[in-house]
Protein backbone atom coordinates (compact mmCIF):
# COMPACT_ATOMS: atom_id res chain seq x y z
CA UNK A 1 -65.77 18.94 45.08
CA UNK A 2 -65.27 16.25 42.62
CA UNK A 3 -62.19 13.41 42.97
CA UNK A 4 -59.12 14.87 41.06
CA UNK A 5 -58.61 13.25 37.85
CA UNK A 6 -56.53 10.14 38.05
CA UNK A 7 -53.44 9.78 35.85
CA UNK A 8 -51.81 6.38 36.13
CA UNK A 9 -48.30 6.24 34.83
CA UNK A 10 -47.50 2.69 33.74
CA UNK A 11 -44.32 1.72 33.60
CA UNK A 12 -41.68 -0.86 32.81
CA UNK A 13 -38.12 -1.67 32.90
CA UNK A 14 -36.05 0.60 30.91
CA UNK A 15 -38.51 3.42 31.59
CA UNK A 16 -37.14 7.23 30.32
CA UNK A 17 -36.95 8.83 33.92
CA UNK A 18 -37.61 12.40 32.09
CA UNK A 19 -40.88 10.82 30.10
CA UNK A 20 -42.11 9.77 33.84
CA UNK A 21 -41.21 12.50 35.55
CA UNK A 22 -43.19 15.27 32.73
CA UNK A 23 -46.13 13.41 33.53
CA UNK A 24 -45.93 13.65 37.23
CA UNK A 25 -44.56 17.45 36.88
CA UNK A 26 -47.65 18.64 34.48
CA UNK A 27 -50.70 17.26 35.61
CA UNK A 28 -49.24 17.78 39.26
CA UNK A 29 -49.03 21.39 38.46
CA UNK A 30 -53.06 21.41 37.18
CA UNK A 31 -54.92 23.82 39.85
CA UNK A 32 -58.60 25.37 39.99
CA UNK A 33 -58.87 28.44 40.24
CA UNK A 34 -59.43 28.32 43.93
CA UNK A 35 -55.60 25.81 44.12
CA UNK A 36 -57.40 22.78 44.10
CA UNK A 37 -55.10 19.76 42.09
CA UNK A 38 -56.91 19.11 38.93
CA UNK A 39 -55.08 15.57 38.89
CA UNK A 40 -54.09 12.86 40.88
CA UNK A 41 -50.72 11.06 40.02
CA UNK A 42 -49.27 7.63 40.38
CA UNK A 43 -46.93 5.54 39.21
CA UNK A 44 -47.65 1.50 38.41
CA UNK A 45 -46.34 -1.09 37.61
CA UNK A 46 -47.64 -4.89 36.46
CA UNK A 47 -45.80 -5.98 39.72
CA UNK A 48 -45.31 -3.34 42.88
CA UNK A 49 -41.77 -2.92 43.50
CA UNK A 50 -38.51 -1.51 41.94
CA UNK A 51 -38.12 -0.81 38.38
CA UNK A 52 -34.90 -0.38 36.05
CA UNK A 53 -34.46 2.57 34.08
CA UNK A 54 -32.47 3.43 31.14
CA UNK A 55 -30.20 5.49 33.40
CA UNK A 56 -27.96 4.72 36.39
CA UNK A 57 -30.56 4.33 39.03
CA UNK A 58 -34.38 2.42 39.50
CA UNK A 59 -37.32 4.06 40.73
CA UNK A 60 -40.27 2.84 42.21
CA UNK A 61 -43.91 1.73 41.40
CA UNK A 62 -45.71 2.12 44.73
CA UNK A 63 -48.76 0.20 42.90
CA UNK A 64 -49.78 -2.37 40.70
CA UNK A 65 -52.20 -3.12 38.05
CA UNK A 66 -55.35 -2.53 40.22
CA UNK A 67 -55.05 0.99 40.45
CA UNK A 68 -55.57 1.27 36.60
CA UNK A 69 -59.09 0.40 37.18
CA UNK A 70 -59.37 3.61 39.14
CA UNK A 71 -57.78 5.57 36.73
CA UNK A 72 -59.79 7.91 33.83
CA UNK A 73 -55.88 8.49 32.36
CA UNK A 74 -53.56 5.63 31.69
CA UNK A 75 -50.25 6.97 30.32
CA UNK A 76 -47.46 4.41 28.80
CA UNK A 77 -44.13 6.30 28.91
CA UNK A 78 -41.34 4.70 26.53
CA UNK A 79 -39.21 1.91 27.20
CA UNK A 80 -36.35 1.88 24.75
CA UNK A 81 -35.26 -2.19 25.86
CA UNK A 82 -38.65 -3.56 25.50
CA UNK A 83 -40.71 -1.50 22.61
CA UNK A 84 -39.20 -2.17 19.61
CA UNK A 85 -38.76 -5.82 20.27
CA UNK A 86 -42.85 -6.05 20.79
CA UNK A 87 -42.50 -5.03 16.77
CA UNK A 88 -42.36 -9.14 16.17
CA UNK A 89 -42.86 -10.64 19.65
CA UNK A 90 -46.76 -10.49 21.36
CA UNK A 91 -47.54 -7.98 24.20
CA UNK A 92 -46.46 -10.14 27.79
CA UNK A 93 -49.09 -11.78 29.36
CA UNK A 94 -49.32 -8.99 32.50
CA UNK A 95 -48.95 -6.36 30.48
CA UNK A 96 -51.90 -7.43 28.26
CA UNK A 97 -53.95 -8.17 31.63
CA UNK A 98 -53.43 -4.40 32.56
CA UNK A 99 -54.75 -2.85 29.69
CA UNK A 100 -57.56 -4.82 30.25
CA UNK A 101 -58.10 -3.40 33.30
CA UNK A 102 -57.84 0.16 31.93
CA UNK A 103 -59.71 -0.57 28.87
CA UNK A 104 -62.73 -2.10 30.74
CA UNK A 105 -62.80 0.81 33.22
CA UNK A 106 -63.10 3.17 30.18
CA UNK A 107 -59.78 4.86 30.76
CA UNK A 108 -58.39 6.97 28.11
CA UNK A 109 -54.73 5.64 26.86
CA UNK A 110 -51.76 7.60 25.52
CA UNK A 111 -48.26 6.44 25.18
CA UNK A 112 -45.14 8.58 25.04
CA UNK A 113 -42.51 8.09 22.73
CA UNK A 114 -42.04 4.61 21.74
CA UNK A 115 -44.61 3.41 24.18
CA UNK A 116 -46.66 3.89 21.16
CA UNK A 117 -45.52 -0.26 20.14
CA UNK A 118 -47.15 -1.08 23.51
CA UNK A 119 -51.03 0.19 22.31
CA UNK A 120 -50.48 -1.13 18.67
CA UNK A 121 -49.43 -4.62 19.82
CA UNK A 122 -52.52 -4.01 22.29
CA UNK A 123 -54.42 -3.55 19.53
CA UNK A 124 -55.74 -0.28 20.36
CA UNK A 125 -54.27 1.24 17.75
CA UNK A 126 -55.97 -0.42 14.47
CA UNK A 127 -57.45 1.81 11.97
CA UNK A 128 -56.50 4.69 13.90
CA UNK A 129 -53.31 7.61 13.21
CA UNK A 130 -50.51 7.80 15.47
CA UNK A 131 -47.33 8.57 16.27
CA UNK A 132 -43.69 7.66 17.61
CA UNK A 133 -40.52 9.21 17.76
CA UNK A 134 -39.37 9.53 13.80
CA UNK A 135 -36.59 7.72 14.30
CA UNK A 136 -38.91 4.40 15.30
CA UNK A 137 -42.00 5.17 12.56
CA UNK A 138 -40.91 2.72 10.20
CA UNK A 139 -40.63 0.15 11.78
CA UNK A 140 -44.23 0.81 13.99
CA UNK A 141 -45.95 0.78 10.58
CA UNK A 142 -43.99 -2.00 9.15
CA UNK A 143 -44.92 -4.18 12.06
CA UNK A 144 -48.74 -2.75 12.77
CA UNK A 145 -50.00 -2.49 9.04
CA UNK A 146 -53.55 -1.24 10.08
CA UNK A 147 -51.95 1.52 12.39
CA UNK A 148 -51.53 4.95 10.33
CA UNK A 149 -47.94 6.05 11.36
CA UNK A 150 -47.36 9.64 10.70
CA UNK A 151 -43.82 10.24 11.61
CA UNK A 152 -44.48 14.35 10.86
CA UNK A 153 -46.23 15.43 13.83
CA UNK A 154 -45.94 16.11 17.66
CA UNK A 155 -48.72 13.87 18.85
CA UNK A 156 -51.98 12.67 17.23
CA UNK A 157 -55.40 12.99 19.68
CA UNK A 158 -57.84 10.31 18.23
CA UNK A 159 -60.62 10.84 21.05
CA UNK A 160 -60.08 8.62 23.83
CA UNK A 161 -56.45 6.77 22.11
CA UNK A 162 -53.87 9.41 22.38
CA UNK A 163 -49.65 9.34 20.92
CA UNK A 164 -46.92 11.35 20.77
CA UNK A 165 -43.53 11.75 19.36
CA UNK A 166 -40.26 11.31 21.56
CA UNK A 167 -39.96 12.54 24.70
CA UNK A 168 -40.14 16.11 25.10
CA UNK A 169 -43.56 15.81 22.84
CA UNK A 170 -44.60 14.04 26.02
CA UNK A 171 -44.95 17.79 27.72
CA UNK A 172 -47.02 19.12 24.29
CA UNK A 173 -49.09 15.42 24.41
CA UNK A 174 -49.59 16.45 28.76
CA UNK A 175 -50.32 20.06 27.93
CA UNK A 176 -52.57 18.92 25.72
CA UNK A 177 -54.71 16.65 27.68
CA UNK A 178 -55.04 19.56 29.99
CA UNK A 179 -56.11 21.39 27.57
CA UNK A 180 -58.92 19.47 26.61
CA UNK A 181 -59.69 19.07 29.85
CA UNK A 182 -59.58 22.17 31.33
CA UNK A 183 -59.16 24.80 28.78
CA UNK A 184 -56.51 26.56 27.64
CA UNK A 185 -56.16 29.11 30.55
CA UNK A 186 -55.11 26.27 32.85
CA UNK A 187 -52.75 24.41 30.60
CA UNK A 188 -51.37 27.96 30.33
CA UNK A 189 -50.91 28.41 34.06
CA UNK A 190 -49.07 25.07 34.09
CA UNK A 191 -46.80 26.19 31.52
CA UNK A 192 -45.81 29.05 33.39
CA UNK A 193 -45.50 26.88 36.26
CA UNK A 194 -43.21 24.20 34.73
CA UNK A 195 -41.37 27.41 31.91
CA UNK A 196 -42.10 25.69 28.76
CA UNK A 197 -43.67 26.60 25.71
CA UNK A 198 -47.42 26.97 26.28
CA UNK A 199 -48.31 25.44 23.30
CA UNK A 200 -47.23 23.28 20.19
CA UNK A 201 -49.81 22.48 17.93
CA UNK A 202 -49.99 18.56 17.74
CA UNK A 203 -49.52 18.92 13.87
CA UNK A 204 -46.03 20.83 14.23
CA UNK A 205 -42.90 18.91 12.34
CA UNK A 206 -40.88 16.62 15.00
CA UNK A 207 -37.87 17.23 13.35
CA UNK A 208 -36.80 20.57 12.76
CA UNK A 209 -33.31 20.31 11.37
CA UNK A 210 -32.23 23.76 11.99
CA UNK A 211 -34.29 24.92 15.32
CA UNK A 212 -32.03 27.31 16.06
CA UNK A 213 -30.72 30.05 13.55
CA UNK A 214 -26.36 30.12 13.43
CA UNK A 215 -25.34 33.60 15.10
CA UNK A 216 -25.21 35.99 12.42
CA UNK A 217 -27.96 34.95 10.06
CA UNK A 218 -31.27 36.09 9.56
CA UNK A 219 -33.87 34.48 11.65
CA UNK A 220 -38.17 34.91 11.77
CA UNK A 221 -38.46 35.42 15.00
CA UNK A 222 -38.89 39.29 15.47
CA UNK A 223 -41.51 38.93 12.43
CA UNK A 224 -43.31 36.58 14.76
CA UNK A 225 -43.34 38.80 18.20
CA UNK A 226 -44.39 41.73 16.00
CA UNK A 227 -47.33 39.51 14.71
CA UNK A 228 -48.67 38.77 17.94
CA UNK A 229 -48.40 42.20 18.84
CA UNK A 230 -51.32 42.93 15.54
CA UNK A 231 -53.52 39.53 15.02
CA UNK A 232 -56.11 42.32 14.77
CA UNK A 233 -54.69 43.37 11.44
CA UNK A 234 -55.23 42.03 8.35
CA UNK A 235 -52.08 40.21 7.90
CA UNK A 236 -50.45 38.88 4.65
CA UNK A 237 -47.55 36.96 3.78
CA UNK A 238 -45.49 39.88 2.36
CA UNK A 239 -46.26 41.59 5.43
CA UNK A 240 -44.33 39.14 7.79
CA UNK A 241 -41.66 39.21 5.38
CA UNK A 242 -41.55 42.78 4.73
CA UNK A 243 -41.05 42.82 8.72
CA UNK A 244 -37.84 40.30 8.33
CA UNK A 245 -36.90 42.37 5.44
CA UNK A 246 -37.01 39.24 3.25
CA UNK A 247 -38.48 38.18 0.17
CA UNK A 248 -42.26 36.14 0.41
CA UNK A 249 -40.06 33.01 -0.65
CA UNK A 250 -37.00 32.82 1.35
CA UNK A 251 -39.14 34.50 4.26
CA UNK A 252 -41.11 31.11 4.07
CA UNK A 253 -38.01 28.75 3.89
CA UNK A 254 -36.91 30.32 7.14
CA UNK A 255 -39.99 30.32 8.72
CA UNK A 256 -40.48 26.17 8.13
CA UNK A 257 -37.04 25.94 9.14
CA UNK A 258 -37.56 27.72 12.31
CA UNK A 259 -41.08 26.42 13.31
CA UNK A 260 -42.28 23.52 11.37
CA UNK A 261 -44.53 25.02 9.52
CA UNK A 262 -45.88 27.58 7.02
CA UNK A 263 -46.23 31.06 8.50
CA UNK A 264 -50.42 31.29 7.87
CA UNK A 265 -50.74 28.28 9.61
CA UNK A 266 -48.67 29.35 12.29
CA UNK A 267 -50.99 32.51 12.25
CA UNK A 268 -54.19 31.24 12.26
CA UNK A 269 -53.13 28.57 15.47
CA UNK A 270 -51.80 32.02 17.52
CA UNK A 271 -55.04 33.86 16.52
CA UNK A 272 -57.23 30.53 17.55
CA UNK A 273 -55.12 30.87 21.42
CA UNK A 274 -56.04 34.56 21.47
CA UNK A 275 -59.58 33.62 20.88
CA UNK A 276 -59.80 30.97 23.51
CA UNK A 277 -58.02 33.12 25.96
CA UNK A 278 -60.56 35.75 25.20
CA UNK A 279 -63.47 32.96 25.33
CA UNK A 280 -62.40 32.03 28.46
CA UNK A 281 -61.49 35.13 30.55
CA UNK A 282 -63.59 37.54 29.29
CA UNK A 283 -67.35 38.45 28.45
CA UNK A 284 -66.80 39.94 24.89
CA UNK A 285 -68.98 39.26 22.31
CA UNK A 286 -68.03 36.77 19.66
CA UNK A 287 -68.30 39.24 17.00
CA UNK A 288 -65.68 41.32 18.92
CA UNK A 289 -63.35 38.53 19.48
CA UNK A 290 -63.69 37.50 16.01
CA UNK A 291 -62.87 41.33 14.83
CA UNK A 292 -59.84 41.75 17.52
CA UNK A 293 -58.00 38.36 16.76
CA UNK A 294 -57.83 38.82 12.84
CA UNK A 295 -60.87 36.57 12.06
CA UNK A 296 -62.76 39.79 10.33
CA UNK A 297 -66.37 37.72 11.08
CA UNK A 298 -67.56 35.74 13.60
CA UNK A 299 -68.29 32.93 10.65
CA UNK A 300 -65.06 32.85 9.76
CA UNK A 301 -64.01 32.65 13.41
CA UNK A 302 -66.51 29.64 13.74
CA UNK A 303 -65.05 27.97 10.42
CA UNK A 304 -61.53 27.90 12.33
CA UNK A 305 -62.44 27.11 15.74
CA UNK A 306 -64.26 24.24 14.44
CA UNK A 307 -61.53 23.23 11.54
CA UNK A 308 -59.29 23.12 14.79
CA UNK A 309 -61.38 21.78 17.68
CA UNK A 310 -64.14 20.38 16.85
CA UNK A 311 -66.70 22.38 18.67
CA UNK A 312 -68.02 26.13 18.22
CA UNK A 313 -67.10 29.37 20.12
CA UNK A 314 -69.87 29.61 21.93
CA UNK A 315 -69.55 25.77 23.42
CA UNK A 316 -66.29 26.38 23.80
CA UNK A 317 -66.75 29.37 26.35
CA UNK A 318 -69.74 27.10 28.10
CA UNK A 319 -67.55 24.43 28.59
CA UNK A 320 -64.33 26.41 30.05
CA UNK A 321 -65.88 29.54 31.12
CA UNK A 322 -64.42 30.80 34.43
């Protein structure tokens, strides 16, 4: 069997315990199908040794920088004393030196939160979208020009540079990553595992100002368990709000206010997890798939699959296949 996949968690003083602790939780969860850990874990530091937090007790970084050159993950969790200050002072001298490690072992990088000012003052970030919690965006792209800040998403995956929003995106940003690794069966497993959400799609709204509808008022959500239950159909608009027994307009307000986003493209993204699910657990035929998710074609089904991932249907099912 091959080494598990080593995540290195590096961390500094004022480190969220929850952002370090998701990490640890998810990709400890990750299992083959036979129970074999998909990841290794561990937590560094530029010096070994205790390390404050931004609550009432330290933890402790059992390693230092060397371990990042062993690592094919490096993950910067948030540090709410340090981050923003980096915004108009340089990236410390040790902290530079790890990244350097990481970088030149070909690692992968993603930050959580605001450790998002730690890979633009690296650098890593020029010329390439990202993301922080909203409430820090501003001031990321004020200070890091070249960076595209989008303050309207979850996390942003730019191939081998990786950022999220604050810190519960961290567990969408992990899920992710597993994801891509794995395929969408496993990050599933580890959702079940940990009881969250199984997916968010990275391009979801941080800020949803009303995520939960008041008692009493009229809320999307049985529209959306009765959709699942018929991606096969040929769903419209006025259908979902037929089933909410709203109008297509104010069916659509609540829907953004409830999810982030428009009701087809919440569609489409639940129809694209039913595929993969199917491309991955079963032996149909993409033509069948395409026909029992709500695709209608198996070209339309590779339009969207590739619109969304990058790859095809039938690479898809090579790569995670079992």
């Amino acid at each position: 069997m091959p080494a598990p996949h080593l995540v290195a968690v590096l961390i500094r003083d004022g480190v969220l315990p929850m952002e370090l602790g998701l990490v640890h939780q998810l990709f400890g969860s990750a299992r083959a199908t036979d129970g074999i850990p998909l990841y290794t874990v561990r937590t560094c530091a530029t010096r070994p040794g205790p390390v404050r937090t931004d609550a009432d007790f330290p933890v402790y970084a059992p390693h230092g920088p060397e371990i990042l050159a062993e690592a094919r993950t490096v993950l910067v969790p948030a540090s709410h004393e340090q981050d923003e200050r980096l915004a108009t002072e340089p990236l410390p001298a040790d902290l530079r030196a790890a990244l350097d490690t990481a970088r030149d072992a070909g690692a992968r990088l993603a930050s959580v939160c605001t450790g998002a000012f730690v890979l633009a003052a690296y650098g890593t970030l020029d010329g390439r979208r990202a993301t922080t919690h909203w409430l820090s965006a501003d001031r990321l792209a004020r200070a890091h020009p070249r960076v595209e800040v989008d303050a309207d998403v979850l996390y942003v995956d730019e191939g081998e540079v990786l950022t999220s929003a604050g810190e519960a995106a961290g567990i969408d940003l992990c899920l992710h990553l597993i994801r891509r690794d794995h395929g969408a069966a496993t990050a599933a497993d580890v959702a079940r595992r940990t009881v969250v959400p199984p997916h968010r799609e990275g391009g979801q709204a941080q800020y949803i100002r009303r995520p939960v509808p008041e008692p009493g008022t009229a809320s999307t959500a049985a529209s959306r368990a009765w959709a699942l239950d018929h991606l096969a159909d040929p769903l419209t608009l006025a259908d979902l709000a037929a089933q909410a027994t709203m109008s297509v307009r104010t069916y659509t307000r609540h829907f953004r206010q409830e999810t982030g986003q428009t009701p087809l493209r919440w569609l489409t993204q639940r129809r694209l997890d039913r595929a993969r699910q199917y491309l991955e657990e079963t032996d149909h035929t993409i033509d069948h798939i395409a026909d029992t998710c709500g695709f209608g074609t198996d070209v339309s089904l590779r339009h969207h699959f590739h619109a969304a991932l990058g790859t095809t249907p039938r690479n898809y099912r090579a790569a995670f296949r079992g």
